[in-house]
N, C-alpha and C. Protein backbone atom coordinates (compact mmCIF):
# COMPACT_ATOMS: atom_id res chain seq x y z
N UNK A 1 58.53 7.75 84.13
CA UNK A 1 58.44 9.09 83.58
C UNK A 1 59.73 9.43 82.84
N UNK A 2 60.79 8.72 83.71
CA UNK A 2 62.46 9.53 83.15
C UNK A 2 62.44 8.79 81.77
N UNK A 3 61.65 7.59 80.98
CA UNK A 3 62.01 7.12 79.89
C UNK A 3 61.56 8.11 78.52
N UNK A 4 60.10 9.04 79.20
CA UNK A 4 60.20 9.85 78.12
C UNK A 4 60.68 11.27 77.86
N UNK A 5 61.70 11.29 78.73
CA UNK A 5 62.99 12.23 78.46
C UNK A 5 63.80 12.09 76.96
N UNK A 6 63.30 13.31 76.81
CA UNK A 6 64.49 13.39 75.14
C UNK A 6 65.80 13.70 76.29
N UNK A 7 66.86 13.29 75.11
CA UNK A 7 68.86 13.63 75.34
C UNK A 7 68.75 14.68 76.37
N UNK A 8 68.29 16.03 75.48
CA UNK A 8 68.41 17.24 76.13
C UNK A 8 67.57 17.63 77.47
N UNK A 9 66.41 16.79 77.51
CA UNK A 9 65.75 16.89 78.84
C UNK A 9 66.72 15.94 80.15
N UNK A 10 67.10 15.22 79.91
CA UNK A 10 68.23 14.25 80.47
C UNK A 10 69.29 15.01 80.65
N UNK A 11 69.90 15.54 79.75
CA UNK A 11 71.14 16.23 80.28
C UNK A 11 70.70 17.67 80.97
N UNK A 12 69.42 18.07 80.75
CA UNK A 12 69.09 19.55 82.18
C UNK A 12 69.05 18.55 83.32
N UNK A 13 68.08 17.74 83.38
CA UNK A 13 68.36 17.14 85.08
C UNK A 13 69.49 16.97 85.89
N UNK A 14 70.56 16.04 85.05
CA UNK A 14 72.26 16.09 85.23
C UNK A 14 72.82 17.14 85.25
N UNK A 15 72.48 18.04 84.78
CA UNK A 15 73.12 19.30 84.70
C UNK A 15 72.79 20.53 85.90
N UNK A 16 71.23 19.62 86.40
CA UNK A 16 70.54 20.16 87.83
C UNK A 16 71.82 19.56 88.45
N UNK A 17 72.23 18.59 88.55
CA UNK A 17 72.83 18.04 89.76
C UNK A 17 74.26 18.29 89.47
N UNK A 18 74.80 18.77 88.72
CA UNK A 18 76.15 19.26 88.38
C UNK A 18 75.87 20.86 89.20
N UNK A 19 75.16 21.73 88.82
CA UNK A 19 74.62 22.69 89.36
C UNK A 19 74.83 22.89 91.09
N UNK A 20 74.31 21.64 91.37
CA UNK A 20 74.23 21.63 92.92
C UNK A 20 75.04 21.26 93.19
N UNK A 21 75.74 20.27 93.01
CA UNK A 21 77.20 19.96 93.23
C UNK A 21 78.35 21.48 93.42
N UNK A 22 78.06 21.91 91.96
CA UNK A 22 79.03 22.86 92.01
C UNK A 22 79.08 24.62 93.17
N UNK A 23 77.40 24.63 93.46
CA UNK A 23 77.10 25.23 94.54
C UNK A 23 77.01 24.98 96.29
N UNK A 24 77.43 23.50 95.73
CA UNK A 24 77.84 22.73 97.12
C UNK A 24 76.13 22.74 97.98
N UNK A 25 75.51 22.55 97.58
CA UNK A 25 73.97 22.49 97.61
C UNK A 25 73.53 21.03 98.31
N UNK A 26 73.07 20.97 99.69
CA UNK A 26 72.51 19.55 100.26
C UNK A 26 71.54 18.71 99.19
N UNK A 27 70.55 19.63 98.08
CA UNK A 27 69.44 19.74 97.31
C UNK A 27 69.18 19.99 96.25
N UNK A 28 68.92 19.14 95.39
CA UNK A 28 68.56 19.97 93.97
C UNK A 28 67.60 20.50 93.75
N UNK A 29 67.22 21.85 93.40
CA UNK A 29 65.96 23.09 93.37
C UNK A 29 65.48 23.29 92.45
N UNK A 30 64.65 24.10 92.38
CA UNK A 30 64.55 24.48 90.72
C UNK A 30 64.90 25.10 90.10
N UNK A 31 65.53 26.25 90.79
CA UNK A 31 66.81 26.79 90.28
C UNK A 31 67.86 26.57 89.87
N UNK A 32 68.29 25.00 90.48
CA UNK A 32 69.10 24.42 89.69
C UNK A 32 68.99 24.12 88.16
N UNK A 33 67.74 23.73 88.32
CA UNK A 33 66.94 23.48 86.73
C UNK A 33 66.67 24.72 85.89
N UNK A 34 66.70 25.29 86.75
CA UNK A 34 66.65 27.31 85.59
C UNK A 34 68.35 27.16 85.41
N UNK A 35 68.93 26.94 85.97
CA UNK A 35 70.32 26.89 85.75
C UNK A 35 70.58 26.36 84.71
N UNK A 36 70.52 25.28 84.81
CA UNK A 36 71.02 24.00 83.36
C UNK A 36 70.23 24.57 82.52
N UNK A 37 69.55 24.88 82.23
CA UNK A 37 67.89 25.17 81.15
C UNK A 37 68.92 26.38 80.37
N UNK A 38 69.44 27.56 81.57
CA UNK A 38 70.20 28.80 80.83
C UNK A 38 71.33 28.39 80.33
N UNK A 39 72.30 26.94 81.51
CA UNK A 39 73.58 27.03 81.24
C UNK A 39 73.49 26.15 79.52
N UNK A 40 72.88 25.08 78.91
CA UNK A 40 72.46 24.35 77.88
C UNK A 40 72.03 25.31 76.66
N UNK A 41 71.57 26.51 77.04
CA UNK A 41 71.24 27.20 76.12
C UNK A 41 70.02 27.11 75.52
N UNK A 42 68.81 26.54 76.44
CA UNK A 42 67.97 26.33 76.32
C UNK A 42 66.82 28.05 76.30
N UNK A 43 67.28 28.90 76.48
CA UNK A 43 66.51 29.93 76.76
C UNK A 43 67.40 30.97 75.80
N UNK A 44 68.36 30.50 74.73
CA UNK A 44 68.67 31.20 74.15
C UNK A 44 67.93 32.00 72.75
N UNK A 45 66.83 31.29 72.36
CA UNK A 45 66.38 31.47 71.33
C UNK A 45 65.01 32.68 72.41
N UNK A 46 65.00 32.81 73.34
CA UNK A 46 64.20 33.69 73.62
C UNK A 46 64.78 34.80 73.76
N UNK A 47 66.43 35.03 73.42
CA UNK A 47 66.81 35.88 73.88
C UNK A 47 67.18 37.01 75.53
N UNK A 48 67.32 35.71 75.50
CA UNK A 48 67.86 36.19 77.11
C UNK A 48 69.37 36.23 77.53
N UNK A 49 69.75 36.84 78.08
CA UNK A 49 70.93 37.54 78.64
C UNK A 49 71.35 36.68 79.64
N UNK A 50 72.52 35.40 79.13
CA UNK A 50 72.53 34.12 80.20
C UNK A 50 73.24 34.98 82.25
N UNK A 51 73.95 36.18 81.62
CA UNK A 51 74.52 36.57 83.02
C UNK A 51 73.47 37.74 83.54
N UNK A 52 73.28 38.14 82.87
CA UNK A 52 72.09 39.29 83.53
C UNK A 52 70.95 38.62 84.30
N UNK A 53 70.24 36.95 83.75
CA UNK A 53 69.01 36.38 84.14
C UNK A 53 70.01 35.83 85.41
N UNK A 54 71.44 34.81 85.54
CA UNK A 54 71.88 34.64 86.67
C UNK A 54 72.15 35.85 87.35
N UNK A 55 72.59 36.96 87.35
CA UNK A 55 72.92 37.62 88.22
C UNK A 55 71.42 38.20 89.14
N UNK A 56 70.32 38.47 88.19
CA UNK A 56 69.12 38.30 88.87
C UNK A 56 68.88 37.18 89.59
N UNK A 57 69.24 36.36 89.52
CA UNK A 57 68.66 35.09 90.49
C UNK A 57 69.82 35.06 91.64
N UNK A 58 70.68 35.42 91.14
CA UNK A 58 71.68 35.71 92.41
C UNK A 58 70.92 36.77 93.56
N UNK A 59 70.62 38.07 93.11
CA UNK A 59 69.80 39.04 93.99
C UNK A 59 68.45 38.29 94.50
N UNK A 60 67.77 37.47 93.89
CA UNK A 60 66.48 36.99 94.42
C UNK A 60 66.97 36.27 95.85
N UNK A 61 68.29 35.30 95.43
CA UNK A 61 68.71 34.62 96.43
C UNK A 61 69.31 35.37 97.89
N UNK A 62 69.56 36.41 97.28
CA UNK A 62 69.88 37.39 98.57
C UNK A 62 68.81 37.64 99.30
N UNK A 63 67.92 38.04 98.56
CA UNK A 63 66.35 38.41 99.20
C UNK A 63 65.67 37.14 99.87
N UNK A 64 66.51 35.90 100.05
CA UNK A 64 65.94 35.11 100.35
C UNK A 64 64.69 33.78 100.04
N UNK A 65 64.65 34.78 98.39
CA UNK A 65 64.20 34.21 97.99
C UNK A 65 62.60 34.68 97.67
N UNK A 66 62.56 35.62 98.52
CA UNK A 66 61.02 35.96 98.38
C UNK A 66 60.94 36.62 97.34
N UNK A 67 59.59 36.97 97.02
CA UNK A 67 58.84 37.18 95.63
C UNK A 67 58.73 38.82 96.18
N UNK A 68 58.43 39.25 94.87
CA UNK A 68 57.85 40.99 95.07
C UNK A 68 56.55 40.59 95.80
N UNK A 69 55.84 40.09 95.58
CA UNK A 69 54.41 40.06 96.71
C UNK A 69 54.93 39.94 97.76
N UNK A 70 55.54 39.69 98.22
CA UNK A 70 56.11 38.77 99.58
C UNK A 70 56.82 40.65 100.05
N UNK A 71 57.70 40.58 99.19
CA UNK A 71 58.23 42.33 99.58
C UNK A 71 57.17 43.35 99.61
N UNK A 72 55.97 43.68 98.38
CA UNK A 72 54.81 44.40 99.21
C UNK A 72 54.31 44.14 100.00
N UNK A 73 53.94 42.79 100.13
CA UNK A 73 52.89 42.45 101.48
C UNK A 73 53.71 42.97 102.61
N UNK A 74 55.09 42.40 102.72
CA UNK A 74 55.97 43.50 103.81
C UNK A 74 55.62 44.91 104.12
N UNK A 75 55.87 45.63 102.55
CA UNK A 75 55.88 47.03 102.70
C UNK A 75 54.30 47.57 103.65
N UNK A 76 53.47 47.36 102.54
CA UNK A 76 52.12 46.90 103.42
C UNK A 76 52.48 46.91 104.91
N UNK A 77 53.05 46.06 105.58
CA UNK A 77 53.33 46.62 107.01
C UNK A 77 53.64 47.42 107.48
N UNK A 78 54.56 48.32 106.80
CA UNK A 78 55.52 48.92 107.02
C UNK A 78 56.63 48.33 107.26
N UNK A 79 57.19 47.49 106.61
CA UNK A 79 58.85 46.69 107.03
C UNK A 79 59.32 46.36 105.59
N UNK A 80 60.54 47.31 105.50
CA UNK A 80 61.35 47.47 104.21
C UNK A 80 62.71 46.04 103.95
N UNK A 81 61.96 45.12 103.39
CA UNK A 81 62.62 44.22 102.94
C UNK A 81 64.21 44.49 102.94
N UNK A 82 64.15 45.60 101.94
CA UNK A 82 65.52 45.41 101.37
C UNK A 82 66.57 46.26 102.90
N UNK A 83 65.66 46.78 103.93
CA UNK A 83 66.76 47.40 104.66
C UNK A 83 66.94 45.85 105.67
N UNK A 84 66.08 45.29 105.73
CA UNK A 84 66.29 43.84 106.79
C UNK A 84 67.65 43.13 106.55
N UNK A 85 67.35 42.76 104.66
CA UNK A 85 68.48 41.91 103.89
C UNK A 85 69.82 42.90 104.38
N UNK A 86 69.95 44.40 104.17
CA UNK A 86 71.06 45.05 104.41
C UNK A 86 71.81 45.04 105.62
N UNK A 87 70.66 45.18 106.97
CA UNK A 87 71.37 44.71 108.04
C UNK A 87 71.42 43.62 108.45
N UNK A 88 71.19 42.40 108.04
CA UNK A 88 71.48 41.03 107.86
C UNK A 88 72.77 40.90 107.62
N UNK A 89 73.03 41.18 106.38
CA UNK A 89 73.92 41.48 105.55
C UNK A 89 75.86 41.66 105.90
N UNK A 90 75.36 43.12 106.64
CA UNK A 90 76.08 43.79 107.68
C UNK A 90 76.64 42.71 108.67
N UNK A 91 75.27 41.89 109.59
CA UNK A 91 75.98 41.46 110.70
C UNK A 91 76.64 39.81 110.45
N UNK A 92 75.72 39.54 109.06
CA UNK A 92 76.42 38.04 109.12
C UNK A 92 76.72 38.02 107.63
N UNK A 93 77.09 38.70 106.83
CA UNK A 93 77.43 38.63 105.83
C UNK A 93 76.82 38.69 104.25
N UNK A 94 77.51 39.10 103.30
CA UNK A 94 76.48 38.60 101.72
C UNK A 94 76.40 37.66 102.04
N UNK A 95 75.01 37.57 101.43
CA UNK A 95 73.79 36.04 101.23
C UNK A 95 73.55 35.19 102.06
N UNK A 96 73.76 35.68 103.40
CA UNK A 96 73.61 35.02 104.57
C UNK A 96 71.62 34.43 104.13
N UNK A 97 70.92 35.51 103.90
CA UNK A 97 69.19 35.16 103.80
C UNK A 97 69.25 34.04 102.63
N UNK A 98 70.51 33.35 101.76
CA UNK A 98 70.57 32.93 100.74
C UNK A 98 70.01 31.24 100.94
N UNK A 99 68.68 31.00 100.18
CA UNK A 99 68.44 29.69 100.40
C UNK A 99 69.25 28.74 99.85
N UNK A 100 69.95 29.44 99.18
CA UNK A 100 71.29 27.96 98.75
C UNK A 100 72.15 27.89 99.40
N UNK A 101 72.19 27.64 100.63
CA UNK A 101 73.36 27.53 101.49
C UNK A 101 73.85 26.41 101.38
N UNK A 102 75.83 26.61 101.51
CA UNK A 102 76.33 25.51 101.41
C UNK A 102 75.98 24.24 102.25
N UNK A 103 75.94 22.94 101.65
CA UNK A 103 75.63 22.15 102.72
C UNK A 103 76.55 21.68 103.33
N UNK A 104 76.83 21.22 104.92
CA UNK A 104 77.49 21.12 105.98
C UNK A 104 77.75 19.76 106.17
N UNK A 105 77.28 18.97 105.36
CA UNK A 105 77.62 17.77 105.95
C UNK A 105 78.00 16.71 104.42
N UNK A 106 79.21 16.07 104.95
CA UNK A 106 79.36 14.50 104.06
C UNK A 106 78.37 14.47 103.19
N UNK A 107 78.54 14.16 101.90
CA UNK A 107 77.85 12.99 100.58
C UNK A 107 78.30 11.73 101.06
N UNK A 108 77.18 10.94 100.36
CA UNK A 108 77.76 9.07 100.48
C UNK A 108 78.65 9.50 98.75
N UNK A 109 79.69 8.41 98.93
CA UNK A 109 80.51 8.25 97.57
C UNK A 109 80.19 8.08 96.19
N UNK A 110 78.73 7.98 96.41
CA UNK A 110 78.44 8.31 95.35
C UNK A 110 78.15 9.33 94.82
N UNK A 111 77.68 10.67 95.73
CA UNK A 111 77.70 12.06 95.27
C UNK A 111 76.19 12.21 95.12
N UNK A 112 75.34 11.17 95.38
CA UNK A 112 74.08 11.49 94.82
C UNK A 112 73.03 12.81 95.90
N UNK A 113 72.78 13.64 95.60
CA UNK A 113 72.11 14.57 96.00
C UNK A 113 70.59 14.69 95.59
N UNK A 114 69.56 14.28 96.67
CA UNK A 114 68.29 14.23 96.33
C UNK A 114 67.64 15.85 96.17
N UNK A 115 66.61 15.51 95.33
CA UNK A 115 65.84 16.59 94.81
C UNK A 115 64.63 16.89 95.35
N UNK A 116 64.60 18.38 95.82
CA UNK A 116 63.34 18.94 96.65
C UNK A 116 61.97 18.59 96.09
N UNK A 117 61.00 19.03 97.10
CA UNK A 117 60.22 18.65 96.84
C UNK A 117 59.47 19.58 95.61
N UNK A 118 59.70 20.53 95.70
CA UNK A 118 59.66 21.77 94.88
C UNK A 118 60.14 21.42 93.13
N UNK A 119 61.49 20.37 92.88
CA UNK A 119 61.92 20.55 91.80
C UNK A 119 61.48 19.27 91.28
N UNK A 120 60.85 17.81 92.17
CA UNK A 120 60.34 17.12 91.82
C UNK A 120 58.83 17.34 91.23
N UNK A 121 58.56 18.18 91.72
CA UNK A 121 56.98 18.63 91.25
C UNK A 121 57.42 19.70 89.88
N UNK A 122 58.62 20.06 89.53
CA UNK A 122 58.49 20.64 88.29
C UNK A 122 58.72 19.61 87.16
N UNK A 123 59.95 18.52 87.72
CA UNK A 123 59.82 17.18 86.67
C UNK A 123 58.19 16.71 86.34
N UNK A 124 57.35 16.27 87.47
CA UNK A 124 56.18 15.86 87.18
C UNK A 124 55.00 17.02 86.39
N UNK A 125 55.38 18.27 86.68
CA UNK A 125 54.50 19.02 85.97
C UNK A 125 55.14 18.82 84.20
N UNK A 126 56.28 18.61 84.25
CA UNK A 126 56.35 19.02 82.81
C UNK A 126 55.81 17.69 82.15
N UNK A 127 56.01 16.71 82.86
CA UNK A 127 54.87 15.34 82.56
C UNK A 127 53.90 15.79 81.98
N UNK A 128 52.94 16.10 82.94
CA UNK A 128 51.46 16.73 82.55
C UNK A 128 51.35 17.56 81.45
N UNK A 129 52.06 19.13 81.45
CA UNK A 129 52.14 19.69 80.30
C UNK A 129 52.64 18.96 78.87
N UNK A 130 53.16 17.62 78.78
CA UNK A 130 53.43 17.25 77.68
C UNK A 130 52.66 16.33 77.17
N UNK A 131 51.71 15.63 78.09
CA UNK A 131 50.56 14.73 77.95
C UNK A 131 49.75 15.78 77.25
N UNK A 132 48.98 16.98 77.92
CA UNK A 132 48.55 18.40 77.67
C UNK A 132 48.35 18.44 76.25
N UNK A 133 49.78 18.58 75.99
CA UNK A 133 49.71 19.36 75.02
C UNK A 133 49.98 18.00 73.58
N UNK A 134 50.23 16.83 74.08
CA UNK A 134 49.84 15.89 73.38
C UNK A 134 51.03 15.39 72.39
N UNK A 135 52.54 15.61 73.69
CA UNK A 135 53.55 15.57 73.04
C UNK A 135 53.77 14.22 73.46
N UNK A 136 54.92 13.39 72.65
CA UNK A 136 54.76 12.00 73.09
C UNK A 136 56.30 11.90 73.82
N UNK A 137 56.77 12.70 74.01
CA UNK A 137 58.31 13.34 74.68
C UNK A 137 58.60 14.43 75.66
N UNK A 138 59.21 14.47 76.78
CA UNK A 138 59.41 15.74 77.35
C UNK A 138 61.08 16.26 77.25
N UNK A 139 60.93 16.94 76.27
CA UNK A 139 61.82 17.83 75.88
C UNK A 139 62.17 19.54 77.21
N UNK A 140 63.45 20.20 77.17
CA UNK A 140 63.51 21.20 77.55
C UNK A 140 62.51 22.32 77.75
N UNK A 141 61.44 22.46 76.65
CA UNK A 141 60.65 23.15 76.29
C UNK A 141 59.60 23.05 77.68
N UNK A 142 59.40 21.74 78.05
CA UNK A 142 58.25 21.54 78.63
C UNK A 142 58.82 21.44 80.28
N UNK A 143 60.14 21.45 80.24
CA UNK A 143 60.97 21.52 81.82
C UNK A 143 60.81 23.58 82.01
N UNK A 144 60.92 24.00 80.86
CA UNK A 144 60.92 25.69 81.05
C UNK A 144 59.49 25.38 81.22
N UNK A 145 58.20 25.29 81.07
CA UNK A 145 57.00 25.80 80.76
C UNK A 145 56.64 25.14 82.15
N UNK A 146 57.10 23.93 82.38
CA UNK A 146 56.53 23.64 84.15
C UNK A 146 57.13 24.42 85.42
N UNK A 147 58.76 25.23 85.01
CA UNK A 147 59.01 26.17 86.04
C UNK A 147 58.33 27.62 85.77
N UNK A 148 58.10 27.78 84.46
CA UNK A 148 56.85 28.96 84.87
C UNK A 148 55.87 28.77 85.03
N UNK A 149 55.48 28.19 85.22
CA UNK A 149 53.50 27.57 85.51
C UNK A 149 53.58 27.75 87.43
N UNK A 150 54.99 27.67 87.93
CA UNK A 150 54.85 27.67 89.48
C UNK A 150 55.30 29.47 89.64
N UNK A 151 54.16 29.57 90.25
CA UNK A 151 54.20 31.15 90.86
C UNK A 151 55.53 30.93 91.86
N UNK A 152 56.32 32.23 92.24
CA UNK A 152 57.23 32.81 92.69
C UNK A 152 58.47 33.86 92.56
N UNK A 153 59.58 33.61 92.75
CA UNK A 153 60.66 34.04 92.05
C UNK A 153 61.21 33.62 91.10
N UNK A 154 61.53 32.47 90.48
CA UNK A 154 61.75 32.21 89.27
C UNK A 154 61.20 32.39 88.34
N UNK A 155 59.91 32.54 88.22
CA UNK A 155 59.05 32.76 87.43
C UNK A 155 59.14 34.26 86.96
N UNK A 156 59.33 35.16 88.31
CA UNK A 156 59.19 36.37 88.22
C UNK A 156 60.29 36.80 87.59
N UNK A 157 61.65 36.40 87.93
CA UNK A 157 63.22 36.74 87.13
C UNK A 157 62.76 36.81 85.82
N UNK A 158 62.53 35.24 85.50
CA UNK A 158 61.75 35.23 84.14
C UNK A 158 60.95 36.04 83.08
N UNK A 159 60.00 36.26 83.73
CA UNK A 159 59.46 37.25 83.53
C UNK A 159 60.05 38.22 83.04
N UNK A 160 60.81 38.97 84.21
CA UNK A 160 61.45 40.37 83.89
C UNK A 160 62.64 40.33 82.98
N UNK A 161 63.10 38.82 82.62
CA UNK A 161 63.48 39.15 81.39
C UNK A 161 62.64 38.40 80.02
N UNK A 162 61.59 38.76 80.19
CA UNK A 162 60.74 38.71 79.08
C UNK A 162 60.01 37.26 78.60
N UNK A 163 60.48 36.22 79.15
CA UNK A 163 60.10 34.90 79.14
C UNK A 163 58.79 34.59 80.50
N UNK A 164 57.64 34.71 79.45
CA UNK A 164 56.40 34.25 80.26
C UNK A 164 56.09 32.83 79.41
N UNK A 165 55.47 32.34 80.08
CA UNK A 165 54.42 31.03 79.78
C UNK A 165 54.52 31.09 78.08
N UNK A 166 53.19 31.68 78.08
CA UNK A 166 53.14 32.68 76.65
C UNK A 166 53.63 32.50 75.68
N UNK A 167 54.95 33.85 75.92
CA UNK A 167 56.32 33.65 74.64
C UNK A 167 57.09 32.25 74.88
N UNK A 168 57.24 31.87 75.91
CA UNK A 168 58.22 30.35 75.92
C UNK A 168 57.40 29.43 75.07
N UNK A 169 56.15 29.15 75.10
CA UNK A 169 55.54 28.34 74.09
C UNK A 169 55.47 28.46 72.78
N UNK A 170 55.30 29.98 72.61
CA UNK A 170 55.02 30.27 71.60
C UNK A 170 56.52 30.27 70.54
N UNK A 171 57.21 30.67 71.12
CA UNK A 171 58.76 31.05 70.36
C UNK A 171 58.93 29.62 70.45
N UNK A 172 59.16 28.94 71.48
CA UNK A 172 59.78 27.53 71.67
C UNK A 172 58.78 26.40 70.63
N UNK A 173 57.98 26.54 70.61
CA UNK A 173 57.40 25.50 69.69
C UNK A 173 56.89 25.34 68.32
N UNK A 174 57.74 26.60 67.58
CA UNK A 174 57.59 27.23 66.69
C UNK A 174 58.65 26.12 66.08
């Protein structure tokens, strides 16, 4: 699969793992890959706001990660997400609920950090979407269009800053 990586799809993956490295991360996520995708400048032509979309993904990560469904279905109970995260917060610190927690233990010398199961299934989706769509390369374009095709929080950040499915195809393959 990694042979039909264009340059720039090659250097987001590396740039996943520079990412995690630099977050001290056991894992590479797919957030790592929204990372490189923003830090490359790959989401610039959609016009997005590279610190405003991280600083949103910073707050998602506080929240643990969960999605607004995940926070109504709460509310729906009656149990206010955001006061849980606050007294969390309080007793063990910012971003304690944070799924990127530093990891605790030794690398082998080579530094290599394996990739979730989560961010391996966005490499292989963007496979598919490029077969799909009948590209003979998987370019950046198709690494953004397989992390929005997976429902959650990244998708949703996304979203709210204006990058759906949609416009990423549409602007991006223009």
């Amino acid at each position: 699969m990694f042979e039909r990586f264009t340059t720039d799809a090659r250097s987001t993956v590396k740039g996943a793992v520079t990412q995690a490295h630099e977050a001290g991360a056991a894992t590479v996520t797919e957030e790592h890959l929204l990372l490189s995708l923003l830090a490359l400048g790959a989401l610039d032509l959609l016009g997005v706001d590279r610190a405003s979309l991280t600083a949103d993904l910073a707050k998602a990560r506080r929240r643990g990660g969960m999605s607004r469904a995940d926070e109504e279905a709460l509310a729906g109970l009656g149990i206010d997400l955001g006061e849980i995260v606050a007294r969390i917060e309080e007793t063990h610190g910012e971003g304690a609920l944070s799924t990127a927690a530093p990891s605790r233990r030794r690398r082998s010398g080579t530094g290599h950090i394996p990739f979730t199961a989560g961010a391996k299934k966005v490499l292989e989706r963007s496979l598919r979407i490029a077969l799909a769509r009948k590209d003979r390369h998987i370019g950046p374009l198709h690494l953004l269009l397989a992390l929005l095709s997976c429902p959650g929080t990244l998708s949703e950040v996304l979203t709210d800053h204006g990058v759906t499915y949609t416009t990423a195809e549409t602007s991006l393959a223009a």
